[in-house]
PDB file of N, CA and C in Angstrom:
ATOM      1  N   UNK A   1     -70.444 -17.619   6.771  1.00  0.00           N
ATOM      2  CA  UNK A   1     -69.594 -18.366   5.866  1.00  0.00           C
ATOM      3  C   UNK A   1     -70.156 -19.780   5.725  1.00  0.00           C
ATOM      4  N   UNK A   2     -69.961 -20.090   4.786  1.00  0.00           N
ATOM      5  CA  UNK A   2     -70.596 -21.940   4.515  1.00  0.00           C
ATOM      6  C   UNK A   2     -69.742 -22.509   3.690  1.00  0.00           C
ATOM      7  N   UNK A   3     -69.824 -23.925   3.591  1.00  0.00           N
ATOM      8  CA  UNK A   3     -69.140 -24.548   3.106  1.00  0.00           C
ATOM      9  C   UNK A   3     -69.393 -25.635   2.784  1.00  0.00           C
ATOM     10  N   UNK A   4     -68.846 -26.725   1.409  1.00  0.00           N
ATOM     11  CA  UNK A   4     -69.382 -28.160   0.725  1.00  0.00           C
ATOM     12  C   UNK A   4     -69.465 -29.013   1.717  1.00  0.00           C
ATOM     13  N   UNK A   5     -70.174 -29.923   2.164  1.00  0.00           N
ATOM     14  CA  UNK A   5     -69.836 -31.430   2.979  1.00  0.00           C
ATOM     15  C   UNK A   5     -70.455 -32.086   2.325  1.00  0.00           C
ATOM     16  N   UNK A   6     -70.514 -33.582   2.801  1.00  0.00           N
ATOM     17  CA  UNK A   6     -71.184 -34.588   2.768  1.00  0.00           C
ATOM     18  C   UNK A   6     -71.175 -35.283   3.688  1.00  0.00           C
ATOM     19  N   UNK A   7     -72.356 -35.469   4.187  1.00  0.00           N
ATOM     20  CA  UNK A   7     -73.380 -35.533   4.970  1.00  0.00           C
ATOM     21  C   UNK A   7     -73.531 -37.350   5.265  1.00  0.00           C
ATOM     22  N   UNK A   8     -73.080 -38.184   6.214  1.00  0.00           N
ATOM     23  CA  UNK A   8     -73.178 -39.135   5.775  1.00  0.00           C
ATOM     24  C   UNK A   8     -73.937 -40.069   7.626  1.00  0.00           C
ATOM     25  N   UNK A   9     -74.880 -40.325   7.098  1.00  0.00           N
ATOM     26  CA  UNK A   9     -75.844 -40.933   8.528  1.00  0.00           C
ATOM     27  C   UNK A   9     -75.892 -42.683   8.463  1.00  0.00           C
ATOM     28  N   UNK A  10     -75.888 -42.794   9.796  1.00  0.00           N
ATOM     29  CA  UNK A  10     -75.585 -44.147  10.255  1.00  0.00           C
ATOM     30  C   UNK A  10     -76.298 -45.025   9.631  1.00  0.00           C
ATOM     31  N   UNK A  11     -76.420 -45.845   9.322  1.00  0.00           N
ATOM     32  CA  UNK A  11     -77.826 -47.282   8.857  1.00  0.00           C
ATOM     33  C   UNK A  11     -78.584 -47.546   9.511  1.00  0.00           C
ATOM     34  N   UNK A  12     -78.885 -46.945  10.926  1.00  0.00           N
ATOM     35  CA  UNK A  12     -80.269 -47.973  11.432  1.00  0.00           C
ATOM     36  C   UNK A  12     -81.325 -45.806  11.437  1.00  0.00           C
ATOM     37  N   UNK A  13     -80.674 -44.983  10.771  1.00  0.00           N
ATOM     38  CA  UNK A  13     -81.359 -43.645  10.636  1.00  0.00           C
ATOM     39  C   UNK A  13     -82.465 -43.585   9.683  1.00  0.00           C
ATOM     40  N   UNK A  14     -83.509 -43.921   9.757  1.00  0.00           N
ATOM     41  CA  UNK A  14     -84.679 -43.534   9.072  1.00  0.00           C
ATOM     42  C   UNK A  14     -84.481 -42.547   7.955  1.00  0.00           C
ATOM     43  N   UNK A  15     -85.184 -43.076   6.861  1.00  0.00           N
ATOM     44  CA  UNK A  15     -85.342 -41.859   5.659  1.00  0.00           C
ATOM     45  C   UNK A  15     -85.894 -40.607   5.984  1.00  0.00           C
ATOM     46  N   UNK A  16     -86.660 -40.082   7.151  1.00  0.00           N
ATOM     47  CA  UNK A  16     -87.831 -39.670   7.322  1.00  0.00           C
ATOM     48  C   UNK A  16     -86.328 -38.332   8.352  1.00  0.00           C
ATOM     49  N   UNK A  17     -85.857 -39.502   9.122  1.00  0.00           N
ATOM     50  CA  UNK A  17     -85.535 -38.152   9.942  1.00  0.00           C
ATOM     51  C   UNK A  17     -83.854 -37.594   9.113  1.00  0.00           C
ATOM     52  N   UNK A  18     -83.535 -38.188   7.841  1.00  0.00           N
ATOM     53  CA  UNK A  18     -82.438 -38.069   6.867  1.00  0.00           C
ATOM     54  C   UNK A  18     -83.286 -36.278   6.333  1.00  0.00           C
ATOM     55  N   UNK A  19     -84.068 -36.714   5.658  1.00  0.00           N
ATOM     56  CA  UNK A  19     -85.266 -35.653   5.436  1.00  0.00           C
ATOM     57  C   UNK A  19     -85.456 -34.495   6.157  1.00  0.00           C
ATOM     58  N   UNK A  20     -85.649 -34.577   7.518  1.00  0.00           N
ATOM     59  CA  UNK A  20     -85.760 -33.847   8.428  1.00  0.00           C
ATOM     60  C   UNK A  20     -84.370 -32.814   8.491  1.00  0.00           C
ATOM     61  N   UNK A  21     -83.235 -33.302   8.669  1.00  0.00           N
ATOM     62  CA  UNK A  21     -81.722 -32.307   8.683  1.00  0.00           C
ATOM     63  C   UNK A  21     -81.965 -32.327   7.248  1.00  0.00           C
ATOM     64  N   UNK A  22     -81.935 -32.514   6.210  1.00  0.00           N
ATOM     65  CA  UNK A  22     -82.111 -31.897   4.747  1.00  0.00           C
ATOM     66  C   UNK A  22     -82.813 -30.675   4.977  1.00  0.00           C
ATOM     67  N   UNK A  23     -84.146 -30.814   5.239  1.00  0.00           N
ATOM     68  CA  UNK A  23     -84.771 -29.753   5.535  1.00  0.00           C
ATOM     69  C   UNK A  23     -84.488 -28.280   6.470  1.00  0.00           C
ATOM     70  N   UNK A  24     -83.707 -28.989   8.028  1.00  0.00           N
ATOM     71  CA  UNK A  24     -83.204 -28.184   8.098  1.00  0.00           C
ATOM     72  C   UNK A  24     -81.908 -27.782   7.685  1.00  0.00           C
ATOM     73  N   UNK A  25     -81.160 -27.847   6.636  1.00  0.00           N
ATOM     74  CA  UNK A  25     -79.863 -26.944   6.021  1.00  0.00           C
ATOM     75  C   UNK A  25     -80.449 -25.843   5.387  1.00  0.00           C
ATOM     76  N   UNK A  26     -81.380 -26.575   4.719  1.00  0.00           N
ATOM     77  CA  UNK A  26     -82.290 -25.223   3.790  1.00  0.00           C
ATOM     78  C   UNK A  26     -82.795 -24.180   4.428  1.00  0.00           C
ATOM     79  N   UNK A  27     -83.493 -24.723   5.690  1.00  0.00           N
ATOM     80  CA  UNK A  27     -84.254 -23.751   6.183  1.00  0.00           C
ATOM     81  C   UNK A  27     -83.009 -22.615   6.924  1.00  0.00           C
ATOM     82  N   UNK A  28     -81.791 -23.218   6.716  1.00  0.00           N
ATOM     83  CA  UNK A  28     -80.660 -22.604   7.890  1.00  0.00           C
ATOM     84  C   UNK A  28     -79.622 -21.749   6.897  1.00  0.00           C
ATOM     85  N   UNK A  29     -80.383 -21.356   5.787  1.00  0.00           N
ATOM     86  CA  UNK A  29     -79.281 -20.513   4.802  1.00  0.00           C
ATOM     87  C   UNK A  29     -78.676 -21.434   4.292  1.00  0.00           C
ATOM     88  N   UNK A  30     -78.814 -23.274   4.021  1.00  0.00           N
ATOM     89  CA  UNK A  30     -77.458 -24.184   3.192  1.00  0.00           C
ATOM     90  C   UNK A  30     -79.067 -24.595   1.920  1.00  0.00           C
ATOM     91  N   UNK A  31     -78.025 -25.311   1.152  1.00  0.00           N
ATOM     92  CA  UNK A  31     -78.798 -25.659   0.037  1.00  0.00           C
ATOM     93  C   UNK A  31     -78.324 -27.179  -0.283  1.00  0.00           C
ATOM     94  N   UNK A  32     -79.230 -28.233   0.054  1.00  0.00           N
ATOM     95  CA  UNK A  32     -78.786 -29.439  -0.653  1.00  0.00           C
ATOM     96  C   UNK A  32     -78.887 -29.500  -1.811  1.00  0.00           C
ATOM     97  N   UNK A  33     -77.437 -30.315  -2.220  1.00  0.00           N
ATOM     98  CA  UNK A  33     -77.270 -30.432  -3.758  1.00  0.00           C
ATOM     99  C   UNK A  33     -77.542 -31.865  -4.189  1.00  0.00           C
ATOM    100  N   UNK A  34     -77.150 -32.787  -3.371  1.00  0.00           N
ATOM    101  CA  UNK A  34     -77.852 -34.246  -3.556  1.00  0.00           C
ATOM    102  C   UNK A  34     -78.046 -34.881  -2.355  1.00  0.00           C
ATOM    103  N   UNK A  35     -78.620 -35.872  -2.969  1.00  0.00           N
ATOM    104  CA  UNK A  35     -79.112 -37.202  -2.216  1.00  0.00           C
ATOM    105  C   UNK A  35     -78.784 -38.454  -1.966  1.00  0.00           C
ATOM    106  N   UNK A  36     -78.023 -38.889  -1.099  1.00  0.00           N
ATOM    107  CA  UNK A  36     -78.054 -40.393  -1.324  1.00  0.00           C
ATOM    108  C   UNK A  36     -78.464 -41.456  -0.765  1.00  0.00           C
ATOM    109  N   UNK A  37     -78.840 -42.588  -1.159  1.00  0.00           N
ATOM    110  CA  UNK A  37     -79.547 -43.405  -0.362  1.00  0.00           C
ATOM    111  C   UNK A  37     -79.836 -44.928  -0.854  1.00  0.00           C
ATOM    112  N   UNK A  38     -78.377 -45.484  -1.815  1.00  0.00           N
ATOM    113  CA  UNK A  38     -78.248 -46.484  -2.209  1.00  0.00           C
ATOM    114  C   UNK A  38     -77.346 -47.235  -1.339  1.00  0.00           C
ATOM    115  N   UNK A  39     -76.288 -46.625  -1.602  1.00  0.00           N
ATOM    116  CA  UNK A  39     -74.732 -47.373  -0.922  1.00  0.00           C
ATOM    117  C   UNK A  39     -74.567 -46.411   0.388  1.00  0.00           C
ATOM    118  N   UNK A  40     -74.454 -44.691   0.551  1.00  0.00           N
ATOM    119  CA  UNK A  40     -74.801 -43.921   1.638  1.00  0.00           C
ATOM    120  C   UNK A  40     -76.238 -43.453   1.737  1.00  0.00           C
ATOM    121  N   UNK A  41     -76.199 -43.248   3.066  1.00  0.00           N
ATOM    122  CA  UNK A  41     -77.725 -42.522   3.724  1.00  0.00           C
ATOM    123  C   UNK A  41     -77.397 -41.447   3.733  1.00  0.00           C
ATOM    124  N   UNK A  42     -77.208 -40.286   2.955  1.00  0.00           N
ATOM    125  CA  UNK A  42     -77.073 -39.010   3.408  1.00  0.00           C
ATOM    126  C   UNK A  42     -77.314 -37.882   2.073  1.00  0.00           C
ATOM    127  N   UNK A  43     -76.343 -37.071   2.563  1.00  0.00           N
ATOM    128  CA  UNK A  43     -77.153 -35.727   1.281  1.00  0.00           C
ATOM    129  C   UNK A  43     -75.691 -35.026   1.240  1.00  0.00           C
ATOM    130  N   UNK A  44     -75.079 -34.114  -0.216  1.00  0.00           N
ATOM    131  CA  UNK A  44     -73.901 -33.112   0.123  1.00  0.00           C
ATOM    132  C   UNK A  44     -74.965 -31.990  -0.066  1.00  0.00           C
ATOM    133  N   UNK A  45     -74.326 -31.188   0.434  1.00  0.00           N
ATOM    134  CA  UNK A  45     -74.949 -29.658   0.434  1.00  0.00           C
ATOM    135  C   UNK A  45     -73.641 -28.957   1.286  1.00  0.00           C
ATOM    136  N   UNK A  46     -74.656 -27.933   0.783  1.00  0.00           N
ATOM    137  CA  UNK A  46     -73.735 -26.153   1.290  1.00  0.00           C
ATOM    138  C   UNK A  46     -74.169 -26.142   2.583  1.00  0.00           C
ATOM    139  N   UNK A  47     -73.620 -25.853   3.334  1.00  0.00           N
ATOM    140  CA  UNK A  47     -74.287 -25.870   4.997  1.00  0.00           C
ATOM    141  C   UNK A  47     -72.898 -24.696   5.916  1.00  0.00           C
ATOM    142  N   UNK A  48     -74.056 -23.467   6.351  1.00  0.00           N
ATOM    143  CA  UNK A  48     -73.885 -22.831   7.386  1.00  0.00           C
ATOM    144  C   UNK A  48     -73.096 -22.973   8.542  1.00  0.00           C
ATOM    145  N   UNK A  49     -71.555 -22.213   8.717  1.00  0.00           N
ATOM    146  CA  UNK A  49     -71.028 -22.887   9.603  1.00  0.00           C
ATOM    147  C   UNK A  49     -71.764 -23.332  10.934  1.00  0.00           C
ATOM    148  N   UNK A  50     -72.506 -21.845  11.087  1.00  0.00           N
ATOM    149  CA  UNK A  50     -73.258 -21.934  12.344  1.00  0.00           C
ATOM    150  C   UNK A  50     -74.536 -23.336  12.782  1.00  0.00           C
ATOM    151  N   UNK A  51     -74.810 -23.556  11.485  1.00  0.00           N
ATOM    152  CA  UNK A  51     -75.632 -24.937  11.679  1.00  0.00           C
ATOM    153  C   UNK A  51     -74.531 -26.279  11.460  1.00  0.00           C
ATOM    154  N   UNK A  52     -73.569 -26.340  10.964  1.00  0.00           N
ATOM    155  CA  UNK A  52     -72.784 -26.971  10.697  1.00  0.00           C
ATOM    156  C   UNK A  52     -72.221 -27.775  12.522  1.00  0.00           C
ATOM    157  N   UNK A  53     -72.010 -26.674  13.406  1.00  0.00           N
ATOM    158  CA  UNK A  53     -72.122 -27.105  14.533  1.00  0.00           C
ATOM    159  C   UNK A  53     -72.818 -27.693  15.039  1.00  0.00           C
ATOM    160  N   UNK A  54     -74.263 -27.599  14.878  1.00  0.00           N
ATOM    161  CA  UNK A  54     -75.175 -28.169  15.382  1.00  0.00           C
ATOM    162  C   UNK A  54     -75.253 -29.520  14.734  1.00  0.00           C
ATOM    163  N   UNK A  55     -75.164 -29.914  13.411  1.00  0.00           N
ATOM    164  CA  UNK A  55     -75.013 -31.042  12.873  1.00  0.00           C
ATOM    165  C   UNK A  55     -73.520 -31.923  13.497  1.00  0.00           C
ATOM    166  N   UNK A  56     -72.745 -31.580  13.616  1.00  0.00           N
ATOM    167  CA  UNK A  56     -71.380 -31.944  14.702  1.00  0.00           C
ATOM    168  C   UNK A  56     -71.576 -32.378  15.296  1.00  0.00           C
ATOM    169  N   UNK A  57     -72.807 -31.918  16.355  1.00  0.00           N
ATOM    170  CA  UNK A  57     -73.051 -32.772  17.743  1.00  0.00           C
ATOM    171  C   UNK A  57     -73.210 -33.769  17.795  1.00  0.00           C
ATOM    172  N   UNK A  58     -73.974 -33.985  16.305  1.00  0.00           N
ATOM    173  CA  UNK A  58     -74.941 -35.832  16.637  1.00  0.00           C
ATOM    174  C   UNK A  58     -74.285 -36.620  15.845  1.00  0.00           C
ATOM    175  N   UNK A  59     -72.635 -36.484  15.864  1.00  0.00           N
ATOM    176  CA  UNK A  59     -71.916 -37.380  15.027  1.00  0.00           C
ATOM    177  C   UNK A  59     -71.788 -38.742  15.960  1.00  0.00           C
ATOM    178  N   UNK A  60     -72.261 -38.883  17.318  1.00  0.00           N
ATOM    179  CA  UNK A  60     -72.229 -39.910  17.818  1.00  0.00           C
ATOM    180  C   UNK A  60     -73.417 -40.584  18.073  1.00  0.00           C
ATOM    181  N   UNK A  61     -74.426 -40.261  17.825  1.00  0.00           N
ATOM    182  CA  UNK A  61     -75.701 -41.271  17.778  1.00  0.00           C
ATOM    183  C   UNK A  61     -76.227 -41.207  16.170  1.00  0.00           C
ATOM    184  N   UNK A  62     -76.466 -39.917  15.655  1.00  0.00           N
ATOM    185  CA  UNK A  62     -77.007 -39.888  14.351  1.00  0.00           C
ATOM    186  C   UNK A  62     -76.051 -40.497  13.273  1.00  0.00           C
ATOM    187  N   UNK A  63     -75.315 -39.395  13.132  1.00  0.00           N
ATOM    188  CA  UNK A  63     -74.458 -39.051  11.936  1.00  0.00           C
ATOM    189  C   UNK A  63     -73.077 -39.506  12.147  1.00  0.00           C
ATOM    190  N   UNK A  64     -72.749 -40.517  10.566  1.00  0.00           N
ATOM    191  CA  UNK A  64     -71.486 -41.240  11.134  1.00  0.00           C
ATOM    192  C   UNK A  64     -70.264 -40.531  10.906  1.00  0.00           C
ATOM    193  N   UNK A  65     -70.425 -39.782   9.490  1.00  0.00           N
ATOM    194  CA  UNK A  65     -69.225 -39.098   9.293  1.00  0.00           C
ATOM    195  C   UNK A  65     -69.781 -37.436   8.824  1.00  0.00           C
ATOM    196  N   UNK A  66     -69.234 -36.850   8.514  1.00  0.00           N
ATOM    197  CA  UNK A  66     -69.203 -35.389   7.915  1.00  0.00           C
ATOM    198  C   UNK A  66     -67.954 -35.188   7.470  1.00  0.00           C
ATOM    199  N   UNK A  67     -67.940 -35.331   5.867  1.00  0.00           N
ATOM    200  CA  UNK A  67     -66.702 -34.674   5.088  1.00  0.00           C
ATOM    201  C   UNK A  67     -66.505 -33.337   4.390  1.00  0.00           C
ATOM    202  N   UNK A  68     -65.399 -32.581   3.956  1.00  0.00           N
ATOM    203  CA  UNK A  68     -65.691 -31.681   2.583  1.00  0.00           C
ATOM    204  C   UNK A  68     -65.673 -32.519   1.753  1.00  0.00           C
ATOM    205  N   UNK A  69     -66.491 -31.498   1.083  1.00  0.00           N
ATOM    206  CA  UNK A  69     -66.798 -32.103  -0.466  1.00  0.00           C
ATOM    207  C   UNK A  69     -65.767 -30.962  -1.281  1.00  0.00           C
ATOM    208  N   UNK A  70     -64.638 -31.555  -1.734  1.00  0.00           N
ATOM    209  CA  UNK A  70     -64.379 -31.371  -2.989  1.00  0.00           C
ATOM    210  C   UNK A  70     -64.222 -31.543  -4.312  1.00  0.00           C
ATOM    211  N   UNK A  71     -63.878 -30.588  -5.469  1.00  0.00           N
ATOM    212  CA  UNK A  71     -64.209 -31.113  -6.627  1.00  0.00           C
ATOM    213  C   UNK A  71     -63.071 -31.902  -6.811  1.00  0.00           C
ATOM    214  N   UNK A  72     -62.565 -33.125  -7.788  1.00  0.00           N
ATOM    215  CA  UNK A  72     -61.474 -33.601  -8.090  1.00  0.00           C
ATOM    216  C   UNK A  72     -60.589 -32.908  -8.482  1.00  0.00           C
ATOM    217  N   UNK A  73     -59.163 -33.257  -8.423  1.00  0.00           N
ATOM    218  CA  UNK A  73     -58.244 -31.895  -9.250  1.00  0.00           C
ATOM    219  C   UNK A  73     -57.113 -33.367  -9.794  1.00  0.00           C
ATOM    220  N   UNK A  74     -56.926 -32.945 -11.103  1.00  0.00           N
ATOM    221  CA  UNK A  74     -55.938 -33.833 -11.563  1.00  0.00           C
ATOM    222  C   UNK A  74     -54.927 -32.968 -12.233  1.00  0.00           C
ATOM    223  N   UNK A  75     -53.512 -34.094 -12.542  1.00  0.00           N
ATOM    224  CA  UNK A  75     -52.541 -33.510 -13.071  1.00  0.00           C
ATOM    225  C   UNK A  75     -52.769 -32.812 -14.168  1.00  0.00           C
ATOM    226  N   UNK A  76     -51.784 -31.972 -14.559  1.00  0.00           N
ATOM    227  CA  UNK A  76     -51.747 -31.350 -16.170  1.00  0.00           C
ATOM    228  C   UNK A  76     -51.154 -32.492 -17.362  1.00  0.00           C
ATOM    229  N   UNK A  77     -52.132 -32.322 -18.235  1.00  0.00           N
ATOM    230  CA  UNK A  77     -51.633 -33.699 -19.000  1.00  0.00           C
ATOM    231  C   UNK A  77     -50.360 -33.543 -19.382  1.00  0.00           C
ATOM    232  N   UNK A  78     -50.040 -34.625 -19.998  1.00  0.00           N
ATOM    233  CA  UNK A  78     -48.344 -35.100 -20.186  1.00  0.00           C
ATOM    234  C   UNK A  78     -48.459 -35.330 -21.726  1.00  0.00           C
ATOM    235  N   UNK A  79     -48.306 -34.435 -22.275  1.00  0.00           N
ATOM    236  CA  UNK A  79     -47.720 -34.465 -23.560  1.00  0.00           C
ATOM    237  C   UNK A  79     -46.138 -34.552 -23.984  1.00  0.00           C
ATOM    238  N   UNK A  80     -46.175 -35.602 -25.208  1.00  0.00           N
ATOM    239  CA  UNK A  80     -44.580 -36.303 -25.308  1.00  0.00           C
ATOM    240  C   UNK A  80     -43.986 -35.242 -26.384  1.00  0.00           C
ATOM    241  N   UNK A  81     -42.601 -35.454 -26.364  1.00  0.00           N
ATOM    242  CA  UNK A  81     -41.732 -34.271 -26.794  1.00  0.00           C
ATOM    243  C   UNK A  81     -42.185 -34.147 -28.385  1.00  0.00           C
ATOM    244  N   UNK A  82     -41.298 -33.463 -29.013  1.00  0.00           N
ATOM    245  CA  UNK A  82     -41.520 -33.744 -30.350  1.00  0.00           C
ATOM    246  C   UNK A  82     -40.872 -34.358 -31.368  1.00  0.00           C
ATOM    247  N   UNK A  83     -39.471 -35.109 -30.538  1.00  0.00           N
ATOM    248  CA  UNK A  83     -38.487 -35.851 -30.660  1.00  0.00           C
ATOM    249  C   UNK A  83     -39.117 -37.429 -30.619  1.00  0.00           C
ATOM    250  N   UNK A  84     -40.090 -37.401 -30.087  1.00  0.00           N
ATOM    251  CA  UNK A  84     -41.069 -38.976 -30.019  1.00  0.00           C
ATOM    252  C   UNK A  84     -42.210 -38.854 -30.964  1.00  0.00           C
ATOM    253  N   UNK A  85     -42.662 -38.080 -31.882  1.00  0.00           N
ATOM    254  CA  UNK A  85     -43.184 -38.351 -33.017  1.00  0.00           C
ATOM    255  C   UNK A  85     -42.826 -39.399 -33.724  1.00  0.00           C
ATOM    256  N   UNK A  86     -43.979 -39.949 -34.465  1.00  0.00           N
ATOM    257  CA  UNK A  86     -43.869 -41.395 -35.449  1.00  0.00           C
ATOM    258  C   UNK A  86     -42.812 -40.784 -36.926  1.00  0.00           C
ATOM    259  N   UNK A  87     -41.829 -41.568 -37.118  1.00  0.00           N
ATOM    260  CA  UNK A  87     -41.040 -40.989 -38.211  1.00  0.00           C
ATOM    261  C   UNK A  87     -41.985 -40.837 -39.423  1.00  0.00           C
ATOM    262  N   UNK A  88     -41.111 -40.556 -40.850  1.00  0.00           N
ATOM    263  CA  UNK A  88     -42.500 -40.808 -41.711  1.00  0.00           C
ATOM    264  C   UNK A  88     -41.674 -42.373 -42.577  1.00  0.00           C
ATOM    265  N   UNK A  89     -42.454 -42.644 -43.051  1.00  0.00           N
ATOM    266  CA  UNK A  89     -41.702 -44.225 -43.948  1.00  0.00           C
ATOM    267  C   UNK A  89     -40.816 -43.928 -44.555  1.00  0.00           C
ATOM    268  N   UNK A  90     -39.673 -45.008 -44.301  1.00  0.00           N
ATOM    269  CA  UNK A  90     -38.305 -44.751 -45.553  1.00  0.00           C
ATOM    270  C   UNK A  90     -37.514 -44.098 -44.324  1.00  0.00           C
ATOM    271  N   UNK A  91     -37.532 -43.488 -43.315  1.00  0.00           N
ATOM    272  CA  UNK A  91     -36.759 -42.352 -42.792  1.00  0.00           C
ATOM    273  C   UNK A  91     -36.256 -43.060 -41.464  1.00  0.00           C
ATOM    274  N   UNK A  92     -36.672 -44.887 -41.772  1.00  0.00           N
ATOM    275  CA  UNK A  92     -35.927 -45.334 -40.278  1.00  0.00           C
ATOM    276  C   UNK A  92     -34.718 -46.267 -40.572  1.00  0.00           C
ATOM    277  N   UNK A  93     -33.169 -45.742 -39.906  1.00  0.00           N
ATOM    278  CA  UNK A  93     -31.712 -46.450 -40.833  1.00  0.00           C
ATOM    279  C   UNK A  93     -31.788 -47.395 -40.742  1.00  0.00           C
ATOM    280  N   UNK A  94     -32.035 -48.464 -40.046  1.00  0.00           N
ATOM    281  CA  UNK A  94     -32.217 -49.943 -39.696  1.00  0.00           C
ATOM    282  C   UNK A  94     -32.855 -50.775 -41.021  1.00  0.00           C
ATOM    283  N   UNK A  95     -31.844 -51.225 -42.242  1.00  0.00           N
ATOM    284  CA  UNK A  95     -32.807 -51.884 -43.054  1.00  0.00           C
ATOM    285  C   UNK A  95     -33.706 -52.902 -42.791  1.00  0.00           C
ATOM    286  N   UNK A  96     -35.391 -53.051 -42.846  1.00  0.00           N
ATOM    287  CA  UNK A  96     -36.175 -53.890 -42.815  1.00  0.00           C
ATOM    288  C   UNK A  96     -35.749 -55.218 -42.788  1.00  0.00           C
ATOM    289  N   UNK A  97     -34.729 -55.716 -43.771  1.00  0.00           N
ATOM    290  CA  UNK A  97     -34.284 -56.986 -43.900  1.00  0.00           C
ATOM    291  C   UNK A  97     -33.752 -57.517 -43.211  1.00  0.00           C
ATOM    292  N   UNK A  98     -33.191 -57.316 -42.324  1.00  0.00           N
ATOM    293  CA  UNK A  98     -32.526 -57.247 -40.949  1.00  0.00           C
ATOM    294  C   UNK A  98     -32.763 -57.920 -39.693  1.00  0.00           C
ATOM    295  N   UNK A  99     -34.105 -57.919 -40.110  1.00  0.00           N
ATOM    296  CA  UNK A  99     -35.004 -58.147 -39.198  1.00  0.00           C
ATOM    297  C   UNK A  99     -36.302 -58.917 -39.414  1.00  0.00           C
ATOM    298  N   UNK A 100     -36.034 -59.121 -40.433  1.00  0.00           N
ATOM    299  CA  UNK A 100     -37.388 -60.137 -40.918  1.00  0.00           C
ATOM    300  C   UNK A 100     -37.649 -61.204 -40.077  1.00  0.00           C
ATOM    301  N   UNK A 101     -38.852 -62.208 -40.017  1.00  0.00           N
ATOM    302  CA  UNK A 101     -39.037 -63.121 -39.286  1.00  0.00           C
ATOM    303  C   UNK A 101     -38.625 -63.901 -40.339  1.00  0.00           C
ATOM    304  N   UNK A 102     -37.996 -65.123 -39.577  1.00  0.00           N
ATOM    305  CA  UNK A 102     -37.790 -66.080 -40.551  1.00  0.00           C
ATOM    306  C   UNK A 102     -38.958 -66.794 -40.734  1.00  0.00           C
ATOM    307  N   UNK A 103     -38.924 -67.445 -42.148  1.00  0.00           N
ATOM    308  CA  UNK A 103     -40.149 -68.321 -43.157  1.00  0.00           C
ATOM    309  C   UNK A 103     -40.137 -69.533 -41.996  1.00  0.00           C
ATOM    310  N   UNK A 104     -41.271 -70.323 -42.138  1.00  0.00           N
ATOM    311  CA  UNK A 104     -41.595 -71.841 -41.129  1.00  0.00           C
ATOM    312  C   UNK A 104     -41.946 -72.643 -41.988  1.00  0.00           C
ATOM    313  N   UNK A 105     -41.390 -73.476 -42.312  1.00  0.00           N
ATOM    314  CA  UNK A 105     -41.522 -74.611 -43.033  1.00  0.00           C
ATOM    315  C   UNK A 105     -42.407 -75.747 -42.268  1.00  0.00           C
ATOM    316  N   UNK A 106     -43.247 -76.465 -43.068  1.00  0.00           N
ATOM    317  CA  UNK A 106     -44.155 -77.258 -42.671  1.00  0.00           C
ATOM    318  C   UNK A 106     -43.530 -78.350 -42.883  1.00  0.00           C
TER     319      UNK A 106
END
């Protein structure tokens, strides 16, 4: 069984040995899907429960965190009744005049 994470390694971890566990997910039945290495040092991928353990271990010297990766899920949009439609002109009782701004004299 496998499953999404992201993969996230400490700051003083070399690109080289980031590379190295990339390499091995692949080689371990997982498939990295990205890379990161701007704001995080790490990679998400599909990863093997059974290697997934082994990556676990070195959450205290290597690796700072390990999350799932899921996709976002948002609400169902909110569409307004049909009682809140724009009237059409002429069809609102309130005469215009009513309400006018008053003129400003200079």
């Amino acid at each position: 069984m496998s499953g999404k994470y992201i993969v996230v390694f400490k700051d003083h971890v070399p690109q080289s040995e980031i590379d190295k566990y990339a390499g091995q997910v692949n080689s371990n039945g997982g498939q990295v899907e990205q890379r990161y290495d701007s704001v995080l040092k790490g990679f998400s991928a599909t990863i093997p429960d059974q290697f997934l353990t082994q990556l676990q271990s070195l959450k205290s010297d290597t690796i700072d965190y390990i999350g799932t990766s899921t996709p976002p899920t948002f609400p169902p949009p909110i569409t307004a009744p049909f009682s809140l439609a724009r009237a059409p002109p002429g069809a609102h009782p309130i005469p215009a005049q009513r309400y006018a701004a008053p003129a400003r004299g200079i």
